[in-house]
C-alpha atoms as a PDB file:
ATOM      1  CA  UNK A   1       0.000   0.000   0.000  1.00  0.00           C
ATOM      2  CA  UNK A   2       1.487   3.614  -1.095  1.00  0.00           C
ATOM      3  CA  UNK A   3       1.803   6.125   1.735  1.00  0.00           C
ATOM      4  CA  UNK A   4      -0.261   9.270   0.910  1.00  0.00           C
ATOM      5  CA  UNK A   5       1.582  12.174   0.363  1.00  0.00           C
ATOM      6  CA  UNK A   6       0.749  15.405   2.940  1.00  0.00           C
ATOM      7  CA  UNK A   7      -0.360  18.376   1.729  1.00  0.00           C
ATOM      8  CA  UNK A   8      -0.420  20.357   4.737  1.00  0.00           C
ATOM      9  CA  UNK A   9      -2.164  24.061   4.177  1.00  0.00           C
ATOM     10  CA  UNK A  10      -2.926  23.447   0.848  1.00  0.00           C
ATOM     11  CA  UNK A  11      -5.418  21.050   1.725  1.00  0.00           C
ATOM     12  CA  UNK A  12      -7.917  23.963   1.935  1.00  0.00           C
ATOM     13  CA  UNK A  13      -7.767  23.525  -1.493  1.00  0.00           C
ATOM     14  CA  UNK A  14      -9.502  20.277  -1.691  1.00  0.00           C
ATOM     15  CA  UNK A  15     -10.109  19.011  -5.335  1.00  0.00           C
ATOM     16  CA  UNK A  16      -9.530  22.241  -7.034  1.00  0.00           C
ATOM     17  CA  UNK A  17      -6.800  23.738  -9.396  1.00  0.00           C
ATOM     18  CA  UNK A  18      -4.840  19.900  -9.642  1.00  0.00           C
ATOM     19  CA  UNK A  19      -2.483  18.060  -8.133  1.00  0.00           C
ATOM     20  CA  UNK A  20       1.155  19.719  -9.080  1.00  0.00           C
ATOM     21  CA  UNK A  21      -0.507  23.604  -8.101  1.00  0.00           C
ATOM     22  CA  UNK A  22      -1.403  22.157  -4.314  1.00  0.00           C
ATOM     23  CA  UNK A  23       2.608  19.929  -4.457  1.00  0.00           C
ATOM     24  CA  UNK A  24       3.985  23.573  -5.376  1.00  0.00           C
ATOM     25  CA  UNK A  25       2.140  25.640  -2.961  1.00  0.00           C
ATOM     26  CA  UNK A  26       2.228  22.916  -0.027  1.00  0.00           C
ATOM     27  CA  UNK A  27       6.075  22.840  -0.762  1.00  0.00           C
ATOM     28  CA  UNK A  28       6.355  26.896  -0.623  1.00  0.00           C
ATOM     29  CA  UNK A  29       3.738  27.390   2.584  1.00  0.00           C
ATOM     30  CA  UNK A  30       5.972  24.580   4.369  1.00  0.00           C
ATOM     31  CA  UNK A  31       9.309  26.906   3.839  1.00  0.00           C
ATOM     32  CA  UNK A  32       7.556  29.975   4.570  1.00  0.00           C
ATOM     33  CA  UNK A  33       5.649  28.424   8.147  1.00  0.00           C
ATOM     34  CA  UNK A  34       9.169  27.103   9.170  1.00  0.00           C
ATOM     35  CA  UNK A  35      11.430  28.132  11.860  1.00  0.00           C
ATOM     36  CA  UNK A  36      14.444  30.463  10.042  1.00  0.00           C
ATOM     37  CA  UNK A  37      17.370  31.199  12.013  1.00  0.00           C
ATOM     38  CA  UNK A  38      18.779  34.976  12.228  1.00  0.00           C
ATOM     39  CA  UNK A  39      22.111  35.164  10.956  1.00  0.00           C
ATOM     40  CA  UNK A  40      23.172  38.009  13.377  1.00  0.00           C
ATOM     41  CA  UNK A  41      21.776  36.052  16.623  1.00  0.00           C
ATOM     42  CA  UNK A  42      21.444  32.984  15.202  1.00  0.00           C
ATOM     43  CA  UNK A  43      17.733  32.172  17.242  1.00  0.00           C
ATOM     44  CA  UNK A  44      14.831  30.839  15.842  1.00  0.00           C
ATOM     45  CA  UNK A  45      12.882  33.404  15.407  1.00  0.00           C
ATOM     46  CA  UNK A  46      12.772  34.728  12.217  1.00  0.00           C
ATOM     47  CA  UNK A  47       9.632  36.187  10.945  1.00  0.00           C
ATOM     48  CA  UNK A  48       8.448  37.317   7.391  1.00  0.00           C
ATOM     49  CA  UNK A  49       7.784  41.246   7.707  1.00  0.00           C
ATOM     50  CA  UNK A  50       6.852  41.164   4.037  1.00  0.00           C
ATOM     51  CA  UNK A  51       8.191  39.860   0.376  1.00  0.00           C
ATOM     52  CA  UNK A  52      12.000  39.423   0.816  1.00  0.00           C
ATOM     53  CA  UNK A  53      11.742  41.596   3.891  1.00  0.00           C
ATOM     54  CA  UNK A  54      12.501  39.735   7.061  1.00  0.00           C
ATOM     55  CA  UNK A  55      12.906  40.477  10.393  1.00  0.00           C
ATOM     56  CA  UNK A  56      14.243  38.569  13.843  1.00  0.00           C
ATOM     57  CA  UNK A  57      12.300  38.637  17.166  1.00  0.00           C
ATOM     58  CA  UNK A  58      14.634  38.581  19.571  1.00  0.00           C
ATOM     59  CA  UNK A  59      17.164  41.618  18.536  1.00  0.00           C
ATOM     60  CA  UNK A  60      14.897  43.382  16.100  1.00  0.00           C
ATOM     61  CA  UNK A  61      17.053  43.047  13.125  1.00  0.00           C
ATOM     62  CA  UNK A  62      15.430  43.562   9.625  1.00  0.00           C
ATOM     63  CA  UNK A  63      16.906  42.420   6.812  1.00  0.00           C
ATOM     64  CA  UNK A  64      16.497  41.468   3.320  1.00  0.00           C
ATOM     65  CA  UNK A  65      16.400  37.721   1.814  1.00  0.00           C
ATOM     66  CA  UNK A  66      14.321  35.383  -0.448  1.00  0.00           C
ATOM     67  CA  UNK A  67      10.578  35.730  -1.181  1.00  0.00           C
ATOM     68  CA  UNK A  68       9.723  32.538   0.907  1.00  0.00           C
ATOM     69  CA  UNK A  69      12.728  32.457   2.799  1.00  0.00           C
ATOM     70  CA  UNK A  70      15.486  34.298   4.420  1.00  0.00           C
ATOM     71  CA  UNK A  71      18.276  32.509   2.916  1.00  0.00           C
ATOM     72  CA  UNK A  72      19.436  29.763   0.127  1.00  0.00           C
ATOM     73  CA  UNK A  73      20.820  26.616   2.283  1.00  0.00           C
ATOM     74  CA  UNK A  74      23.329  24.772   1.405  1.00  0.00           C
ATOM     75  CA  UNK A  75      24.895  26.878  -1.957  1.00  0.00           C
ATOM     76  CA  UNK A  76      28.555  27.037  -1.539  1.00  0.00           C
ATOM     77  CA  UNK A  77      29.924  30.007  -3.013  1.00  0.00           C
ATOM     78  CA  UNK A  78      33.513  30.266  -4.876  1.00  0.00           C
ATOM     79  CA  UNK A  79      36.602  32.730  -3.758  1.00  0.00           C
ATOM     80  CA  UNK A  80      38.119  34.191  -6.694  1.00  0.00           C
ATOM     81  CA  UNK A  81      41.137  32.751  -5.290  1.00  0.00           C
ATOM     82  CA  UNK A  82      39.729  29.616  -5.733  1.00  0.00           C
ATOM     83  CA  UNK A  83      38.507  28.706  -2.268  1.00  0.00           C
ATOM     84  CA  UNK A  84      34.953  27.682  -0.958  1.00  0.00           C
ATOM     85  CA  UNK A  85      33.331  29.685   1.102  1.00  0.00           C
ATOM     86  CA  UNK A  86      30.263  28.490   2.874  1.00  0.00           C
END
């Protein structure tokens, strides 16, 4: 037997608009509702002030990232020199 696949908020949805428009938005909602962690703190608590526009709980810094999220994860970026930088 297959496990079913969770859509989470975009069950609200229910049959309407298909199948790969609730995977997308399901997949986007669950990045947005997550915890983020503040890169100048580093605490969980992260909130979305508006699009791209982010800003942390704890020491009130705003700052500026993704639409859906503050950050990329896990993109390593190159030195001109030739080293990684994470």
């Amino acid at each position: 037997m297959a496990t079913l696949k969770k859509y989470g908020s975009a069950k609200r949805f229910g049959a309407r608009y298909g199948r790969r428009n609730r995977d997308r938005v399901a997949a986007i909602e669950k990045v947005l509702r997550s915890k983020h962690k503040c890169p100048y703190c580093t605490s969980n608590g992260v909130r979305r002030v508006g699009v791209g526009v982010w800003q942390c709980r704890k020491c009130d810094a705003k700052f500026t990232g993704l639409a859906y999220a503050p950050s990329k994860k896990g993109i390593e970026v190159q030195a001109e020199d030739g080293e990684q930088e994470v």
